[in-house]
N, C-alpha and C. Protein backbone atom coordinates (compact mmCIF):
# COMPACT_ATOMS: atom_id res chain seq x y z
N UNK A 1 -60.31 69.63 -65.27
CA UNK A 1 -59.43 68.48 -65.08
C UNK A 1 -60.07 67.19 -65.64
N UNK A 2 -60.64 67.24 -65.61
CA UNK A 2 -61.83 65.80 -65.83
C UNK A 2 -62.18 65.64 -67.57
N UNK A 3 -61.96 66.55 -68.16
CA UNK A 3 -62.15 66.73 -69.61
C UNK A 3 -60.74 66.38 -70.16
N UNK A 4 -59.66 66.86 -69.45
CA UNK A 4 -58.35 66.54 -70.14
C UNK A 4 -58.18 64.88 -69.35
N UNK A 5 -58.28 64.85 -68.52
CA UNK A 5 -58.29 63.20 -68.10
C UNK A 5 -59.24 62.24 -69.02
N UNK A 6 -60.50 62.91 -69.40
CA UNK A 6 -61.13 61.90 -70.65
C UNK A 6 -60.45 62.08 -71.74
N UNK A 7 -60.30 62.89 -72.20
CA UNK A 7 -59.37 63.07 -73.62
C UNK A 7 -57.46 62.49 -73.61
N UNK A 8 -57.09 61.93 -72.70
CA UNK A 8 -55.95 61.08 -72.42
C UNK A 8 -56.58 59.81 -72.60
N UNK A 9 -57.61 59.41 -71.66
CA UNK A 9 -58.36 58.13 -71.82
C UNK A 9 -58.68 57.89 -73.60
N UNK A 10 -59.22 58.62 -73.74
CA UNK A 10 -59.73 58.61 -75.01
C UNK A 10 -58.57 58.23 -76.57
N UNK A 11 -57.52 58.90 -76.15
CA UNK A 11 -56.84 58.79 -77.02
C UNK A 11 -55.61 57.47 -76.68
N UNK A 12 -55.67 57.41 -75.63
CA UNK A 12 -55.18 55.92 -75.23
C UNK A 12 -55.77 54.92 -75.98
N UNK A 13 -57.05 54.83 -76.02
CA UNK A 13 -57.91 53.63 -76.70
C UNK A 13 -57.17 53.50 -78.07
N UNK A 14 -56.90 54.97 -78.45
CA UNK A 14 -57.01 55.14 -79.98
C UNK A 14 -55.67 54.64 -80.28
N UNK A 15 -54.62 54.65 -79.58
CA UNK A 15 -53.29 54.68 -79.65
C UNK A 15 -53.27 52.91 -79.37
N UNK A 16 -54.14 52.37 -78.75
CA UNK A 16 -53.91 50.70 -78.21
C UNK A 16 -54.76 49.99 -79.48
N UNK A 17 -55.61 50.99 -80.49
CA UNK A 17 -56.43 50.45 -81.66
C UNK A 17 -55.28 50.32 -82.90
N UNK A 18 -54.32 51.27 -82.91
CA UNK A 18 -53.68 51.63 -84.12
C UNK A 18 -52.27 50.79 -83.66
N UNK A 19 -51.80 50.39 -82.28
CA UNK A 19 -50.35 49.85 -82.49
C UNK A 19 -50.41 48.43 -81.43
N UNK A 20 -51.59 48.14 -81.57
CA UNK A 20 -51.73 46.57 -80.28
C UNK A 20 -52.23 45.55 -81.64
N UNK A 21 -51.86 44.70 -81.58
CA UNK A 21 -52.75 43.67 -82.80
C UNK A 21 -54.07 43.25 -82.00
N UNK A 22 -53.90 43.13 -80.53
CA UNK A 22 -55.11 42.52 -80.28
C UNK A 22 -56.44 43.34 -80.30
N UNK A 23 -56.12 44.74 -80.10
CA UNK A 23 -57.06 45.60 -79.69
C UNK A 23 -57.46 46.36 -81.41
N UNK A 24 -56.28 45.96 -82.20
CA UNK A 24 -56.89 46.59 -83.71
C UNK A 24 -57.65 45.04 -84.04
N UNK A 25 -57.88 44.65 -83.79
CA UNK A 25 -58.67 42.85 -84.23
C UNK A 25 -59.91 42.98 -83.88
N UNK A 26 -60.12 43.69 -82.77
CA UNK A 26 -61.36 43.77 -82.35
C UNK A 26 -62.39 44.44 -82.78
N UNK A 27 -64.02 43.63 -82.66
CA UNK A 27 -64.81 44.25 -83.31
C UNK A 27 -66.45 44.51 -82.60
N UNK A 28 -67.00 45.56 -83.00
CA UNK A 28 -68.26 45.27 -81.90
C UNK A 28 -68.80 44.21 -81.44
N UNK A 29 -69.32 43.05 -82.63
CA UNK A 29 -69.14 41.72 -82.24
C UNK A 29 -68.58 41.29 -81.33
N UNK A 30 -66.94 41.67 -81.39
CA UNK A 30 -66.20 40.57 -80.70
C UNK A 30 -65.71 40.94 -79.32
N UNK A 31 -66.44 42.04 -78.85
CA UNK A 31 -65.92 42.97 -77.76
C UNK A 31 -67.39 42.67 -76.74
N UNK A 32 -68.42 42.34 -77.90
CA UNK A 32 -69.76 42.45 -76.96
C UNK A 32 -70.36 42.36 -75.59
N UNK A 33 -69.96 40.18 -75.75
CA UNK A 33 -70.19 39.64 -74.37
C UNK A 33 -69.13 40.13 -73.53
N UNK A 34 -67.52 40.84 -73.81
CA UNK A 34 -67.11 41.52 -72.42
C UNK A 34 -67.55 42.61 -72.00
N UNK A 35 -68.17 43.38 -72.90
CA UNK A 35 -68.98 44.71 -72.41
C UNK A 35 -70.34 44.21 -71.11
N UNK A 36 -70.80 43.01 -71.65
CA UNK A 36 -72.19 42.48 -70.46
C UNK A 36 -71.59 42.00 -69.48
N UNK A 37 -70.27 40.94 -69.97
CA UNK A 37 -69.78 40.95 -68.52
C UNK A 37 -69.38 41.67 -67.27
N UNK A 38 -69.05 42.41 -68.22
CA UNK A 38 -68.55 44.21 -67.24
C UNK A 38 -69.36 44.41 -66.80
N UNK A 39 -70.90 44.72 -67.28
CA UNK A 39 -72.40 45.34 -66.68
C UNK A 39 -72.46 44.47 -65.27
N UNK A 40 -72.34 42.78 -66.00
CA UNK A 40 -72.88 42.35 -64.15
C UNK A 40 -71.99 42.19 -63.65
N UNK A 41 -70.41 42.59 -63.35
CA UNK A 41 -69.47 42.59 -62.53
C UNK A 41 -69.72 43.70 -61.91
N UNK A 42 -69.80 45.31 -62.51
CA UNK A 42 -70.37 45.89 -61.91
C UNK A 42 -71.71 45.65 -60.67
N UNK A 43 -72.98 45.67 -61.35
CA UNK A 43 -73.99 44.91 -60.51
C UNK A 43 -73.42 43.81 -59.48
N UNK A 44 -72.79 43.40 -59.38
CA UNK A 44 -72.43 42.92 -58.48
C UNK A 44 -72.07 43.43 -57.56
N UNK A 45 -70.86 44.33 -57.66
CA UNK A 45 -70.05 45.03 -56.96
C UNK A 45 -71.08 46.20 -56.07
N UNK A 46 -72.49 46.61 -56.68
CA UNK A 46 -73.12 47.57 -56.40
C UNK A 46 -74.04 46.24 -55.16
N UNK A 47 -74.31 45.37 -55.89
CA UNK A 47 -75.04 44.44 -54.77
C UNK A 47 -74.26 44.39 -53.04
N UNK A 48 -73.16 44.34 -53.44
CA UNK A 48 -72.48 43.94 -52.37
C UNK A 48 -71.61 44.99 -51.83
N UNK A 49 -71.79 46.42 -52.65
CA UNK A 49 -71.87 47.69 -52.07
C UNK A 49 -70.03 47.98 -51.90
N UNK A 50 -69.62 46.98 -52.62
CA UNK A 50 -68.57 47.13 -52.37
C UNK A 50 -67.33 48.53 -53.44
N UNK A 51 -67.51 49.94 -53.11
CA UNK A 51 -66.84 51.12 -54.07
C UNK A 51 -66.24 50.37 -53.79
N UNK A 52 -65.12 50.26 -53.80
CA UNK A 52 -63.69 50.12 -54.50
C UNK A 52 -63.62 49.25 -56.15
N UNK A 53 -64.49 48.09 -55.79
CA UNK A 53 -64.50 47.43 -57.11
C UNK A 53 -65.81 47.95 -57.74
N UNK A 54 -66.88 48.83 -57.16
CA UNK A 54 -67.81 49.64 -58.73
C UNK A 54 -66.83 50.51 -59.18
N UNK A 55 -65.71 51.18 -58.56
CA UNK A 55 -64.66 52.27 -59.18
C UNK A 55 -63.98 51.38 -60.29
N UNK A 56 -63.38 50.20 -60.02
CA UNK A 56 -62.84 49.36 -61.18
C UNK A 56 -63.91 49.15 -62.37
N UNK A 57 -64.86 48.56 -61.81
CA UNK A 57 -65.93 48.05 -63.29
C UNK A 57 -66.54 49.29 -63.60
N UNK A 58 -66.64 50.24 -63.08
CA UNK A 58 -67.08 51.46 -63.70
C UNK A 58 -66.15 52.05 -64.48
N UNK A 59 -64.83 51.68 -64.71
CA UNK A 59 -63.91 51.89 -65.07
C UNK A 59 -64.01 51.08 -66.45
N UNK A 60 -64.01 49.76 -66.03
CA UNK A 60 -64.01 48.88 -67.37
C UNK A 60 -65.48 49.59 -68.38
N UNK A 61 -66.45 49.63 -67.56
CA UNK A 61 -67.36 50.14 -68.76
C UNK A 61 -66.85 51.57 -69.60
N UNK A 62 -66.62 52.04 -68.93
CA UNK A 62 -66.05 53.66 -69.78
C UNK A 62 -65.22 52.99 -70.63
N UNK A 63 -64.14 52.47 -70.21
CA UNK A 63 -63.41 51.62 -71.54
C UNK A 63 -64.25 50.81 -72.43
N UNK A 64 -64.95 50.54 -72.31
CA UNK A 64 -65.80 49.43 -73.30
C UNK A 64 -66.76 50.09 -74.24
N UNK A 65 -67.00 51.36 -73.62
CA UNK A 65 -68.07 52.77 -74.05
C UNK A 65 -66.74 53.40 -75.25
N UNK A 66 -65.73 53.42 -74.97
CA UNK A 66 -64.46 54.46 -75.61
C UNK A 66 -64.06 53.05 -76.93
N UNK A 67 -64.12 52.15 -76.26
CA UNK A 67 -63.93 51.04 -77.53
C UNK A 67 -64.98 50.63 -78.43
N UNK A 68 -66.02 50.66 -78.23
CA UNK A 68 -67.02 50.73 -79.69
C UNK A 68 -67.21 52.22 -80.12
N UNK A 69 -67.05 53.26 -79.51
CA UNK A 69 -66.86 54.54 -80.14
C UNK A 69 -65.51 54.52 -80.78
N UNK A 70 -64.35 54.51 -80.72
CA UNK A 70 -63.95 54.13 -81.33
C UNK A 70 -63.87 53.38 -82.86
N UNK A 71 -64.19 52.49 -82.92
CA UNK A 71 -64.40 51.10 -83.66
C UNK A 71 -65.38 52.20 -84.99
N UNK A 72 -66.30 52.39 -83.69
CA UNK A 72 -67.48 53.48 -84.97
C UNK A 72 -66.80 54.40 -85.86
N UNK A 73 -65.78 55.31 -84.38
CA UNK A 73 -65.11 56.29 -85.64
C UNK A 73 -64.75 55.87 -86.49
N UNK A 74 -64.12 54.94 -86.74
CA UNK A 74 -62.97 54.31 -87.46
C UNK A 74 -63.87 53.76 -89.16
N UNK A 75 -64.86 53.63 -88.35
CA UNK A 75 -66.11 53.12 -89.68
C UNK A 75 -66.65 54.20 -89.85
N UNK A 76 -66.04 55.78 -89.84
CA UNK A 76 -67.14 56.16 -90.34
C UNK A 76 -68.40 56.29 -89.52
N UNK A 77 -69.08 56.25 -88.51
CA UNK A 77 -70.37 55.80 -88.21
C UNK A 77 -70.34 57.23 -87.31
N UNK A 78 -69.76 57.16 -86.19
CA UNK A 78 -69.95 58.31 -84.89
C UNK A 78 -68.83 58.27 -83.91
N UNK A 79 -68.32 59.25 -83.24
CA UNK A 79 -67.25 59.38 -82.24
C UNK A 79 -67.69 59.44 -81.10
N UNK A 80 -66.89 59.62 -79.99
CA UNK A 80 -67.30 60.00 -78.44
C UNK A 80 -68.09 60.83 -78.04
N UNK A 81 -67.81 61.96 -79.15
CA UNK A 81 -68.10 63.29 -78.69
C UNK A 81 -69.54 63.08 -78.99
N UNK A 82 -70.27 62.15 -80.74
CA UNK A 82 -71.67 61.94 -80.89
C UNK A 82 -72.07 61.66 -79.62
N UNK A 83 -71.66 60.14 -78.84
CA UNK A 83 -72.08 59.97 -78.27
C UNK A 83 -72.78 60.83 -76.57
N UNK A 84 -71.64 61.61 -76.04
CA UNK A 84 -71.52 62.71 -75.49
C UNK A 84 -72.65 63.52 -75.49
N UNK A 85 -72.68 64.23 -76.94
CA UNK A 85 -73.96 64.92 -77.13
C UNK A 85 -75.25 64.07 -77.40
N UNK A 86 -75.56 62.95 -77.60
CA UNK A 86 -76.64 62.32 -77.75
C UNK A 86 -77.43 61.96 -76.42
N UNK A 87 -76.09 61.87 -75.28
CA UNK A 87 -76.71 61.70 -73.69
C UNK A 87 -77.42 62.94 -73.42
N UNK A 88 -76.44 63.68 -73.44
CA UNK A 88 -77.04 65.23 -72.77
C UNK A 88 -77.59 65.61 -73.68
N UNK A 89 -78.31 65.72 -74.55
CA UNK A 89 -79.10 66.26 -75.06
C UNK A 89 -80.73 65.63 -74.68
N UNK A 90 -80.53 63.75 -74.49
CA UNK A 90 -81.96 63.37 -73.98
C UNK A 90 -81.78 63.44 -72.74
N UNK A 91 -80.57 64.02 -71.84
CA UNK A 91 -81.01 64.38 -70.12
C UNK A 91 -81.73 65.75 -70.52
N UNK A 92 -81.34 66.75 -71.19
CA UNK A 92 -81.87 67.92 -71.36
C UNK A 92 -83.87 67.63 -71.51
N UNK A 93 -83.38 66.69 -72.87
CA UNK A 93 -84.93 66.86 -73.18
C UNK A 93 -86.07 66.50 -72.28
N UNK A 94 -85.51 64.99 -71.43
CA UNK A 94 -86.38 64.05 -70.96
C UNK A 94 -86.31 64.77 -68.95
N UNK A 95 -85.99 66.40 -68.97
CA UNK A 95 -85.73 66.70 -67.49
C UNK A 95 -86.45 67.89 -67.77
N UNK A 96 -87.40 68.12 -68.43
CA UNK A 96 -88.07 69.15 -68.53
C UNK A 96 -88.43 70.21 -67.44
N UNK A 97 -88.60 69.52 -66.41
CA UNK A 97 -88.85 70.16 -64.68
C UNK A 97 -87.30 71.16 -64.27
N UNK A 98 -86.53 70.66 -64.79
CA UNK A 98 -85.26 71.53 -64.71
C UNK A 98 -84.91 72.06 -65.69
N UNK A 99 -84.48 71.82 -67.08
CA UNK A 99 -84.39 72.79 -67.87
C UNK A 99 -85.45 73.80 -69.05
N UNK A 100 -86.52 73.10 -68.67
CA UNK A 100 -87.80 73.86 -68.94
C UNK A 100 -88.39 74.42 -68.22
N UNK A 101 -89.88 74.59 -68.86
CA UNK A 101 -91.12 75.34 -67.66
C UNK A 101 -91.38 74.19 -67.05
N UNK A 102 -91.43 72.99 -67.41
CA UNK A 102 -92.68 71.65 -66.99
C UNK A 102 -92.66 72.30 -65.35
N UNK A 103 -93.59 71.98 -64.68
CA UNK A 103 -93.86 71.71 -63.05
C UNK A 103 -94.06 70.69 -62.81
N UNK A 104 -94.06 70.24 -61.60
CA UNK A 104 -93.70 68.51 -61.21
C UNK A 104 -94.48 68.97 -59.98
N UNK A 105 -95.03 67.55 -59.42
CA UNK A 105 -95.50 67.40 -58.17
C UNK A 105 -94.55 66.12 -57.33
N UNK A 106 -93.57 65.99 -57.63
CA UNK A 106 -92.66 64.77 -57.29
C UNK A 106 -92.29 63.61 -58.23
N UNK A 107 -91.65 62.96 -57.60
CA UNK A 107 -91.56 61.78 -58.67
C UNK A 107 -92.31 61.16 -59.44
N UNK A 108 -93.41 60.97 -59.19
CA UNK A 108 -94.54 60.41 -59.74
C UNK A 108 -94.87 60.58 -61.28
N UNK A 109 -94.48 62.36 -60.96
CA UNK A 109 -94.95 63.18 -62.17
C UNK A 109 -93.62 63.37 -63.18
N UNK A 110 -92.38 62.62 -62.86
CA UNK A 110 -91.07 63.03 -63.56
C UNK A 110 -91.14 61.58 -64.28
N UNK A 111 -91.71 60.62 -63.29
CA UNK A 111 -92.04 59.44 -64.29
C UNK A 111 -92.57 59.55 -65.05
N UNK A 112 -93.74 59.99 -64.75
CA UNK A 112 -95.11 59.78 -66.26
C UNK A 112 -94.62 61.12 -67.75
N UNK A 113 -94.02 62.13 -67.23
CA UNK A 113 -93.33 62.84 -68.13
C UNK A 113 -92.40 62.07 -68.82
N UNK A 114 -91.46 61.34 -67.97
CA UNK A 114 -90.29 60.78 -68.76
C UNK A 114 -90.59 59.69 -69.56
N UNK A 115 -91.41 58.82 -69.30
CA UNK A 115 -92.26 57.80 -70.32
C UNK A 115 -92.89 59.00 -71.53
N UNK A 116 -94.07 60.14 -71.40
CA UNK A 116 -94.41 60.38 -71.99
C UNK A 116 -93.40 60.90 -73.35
N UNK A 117 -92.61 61.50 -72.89
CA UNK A 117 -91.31 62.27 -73.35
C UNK A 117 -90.54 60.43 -74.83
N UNK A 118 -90.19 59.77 -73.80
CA UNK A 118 -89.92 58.73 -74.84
C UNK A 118 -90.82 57.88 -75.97
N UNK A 119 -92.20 58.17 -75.76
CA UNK A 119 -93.13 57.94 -76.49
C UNK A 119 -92.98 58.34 -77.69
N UNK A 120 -93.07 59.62 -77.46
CA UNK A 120 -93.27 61.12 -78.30
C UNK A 120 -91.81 60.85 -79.20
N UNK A 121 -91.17 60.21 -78.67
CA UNK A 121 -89.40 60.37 -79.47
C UNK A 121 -89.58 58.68 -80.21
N UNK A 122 -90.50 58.01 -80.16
CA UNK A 122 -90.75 57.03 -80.87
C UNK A 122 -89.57 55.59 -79.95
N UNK A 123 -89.21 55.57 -78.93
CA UNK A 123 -88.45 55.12 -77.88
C UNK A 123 -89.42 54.13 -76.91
N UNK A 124 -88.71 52.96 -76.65
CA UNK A 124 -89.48 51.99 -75.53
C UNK A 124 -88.46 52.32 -74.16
């Protein structure tokens, strides 16, 4: 259910890029500072613990995530789905204690792996 509910989302964006003037105008640039605003409306909402509105701004970010993917496809650059596989592939890599051999002694040791892990991938 959750895959056909992103792929409605998804193609909504695409459908509000190709027949909205305001939303085909838009550009990573020009979408930016509402993407940060979203981040600390969220943070906020998490400060003050209030779900109902992290469900909204968690909402706006997925839209804001689907609108520069977007924008990318459209250039040529990368789609959702890149993006998609580019997450899970560094949860895969950087969780070694679960989808590898690594052994862990607690958190301690999932930290210093997960730093070491982004080192190694040339990553701050």
């Amino acid at each position: 259910m959750t895959g056909e509910k992103f792929q409605e989302l998804a193609e909504i964006m695409k459908k509000l890029r190709k027949e909205c003037p305001w939303d085909r105008e838009q550009t990573h640039d020009s979408i930016k500072g509402a993407t940060i605003e979203e981040t600390y409306e969220l943070i906020e909402a998490i400060d003050l613990k209030d779900y109902d509105e992290m469900k909204a701004e968690l909402g706006d970010l997925l839209l804001h995530i689907l609108f520069h993917s977007v924008i990318a496809e459209e250039n040529n650059k990368f789609n959702i789905d890149d993006v998609i596989d580019t997450i899970r592939e560094k949860l895969i890599r950087r969780h070694p204690h679960i989808f590898g051999s690594v052994k862990v002694n607690g958190t301690e040791d999932i930290l210093k792996n997960w730093e070491e892990i982004k080192l190694s991938e040339g990553r701050e």
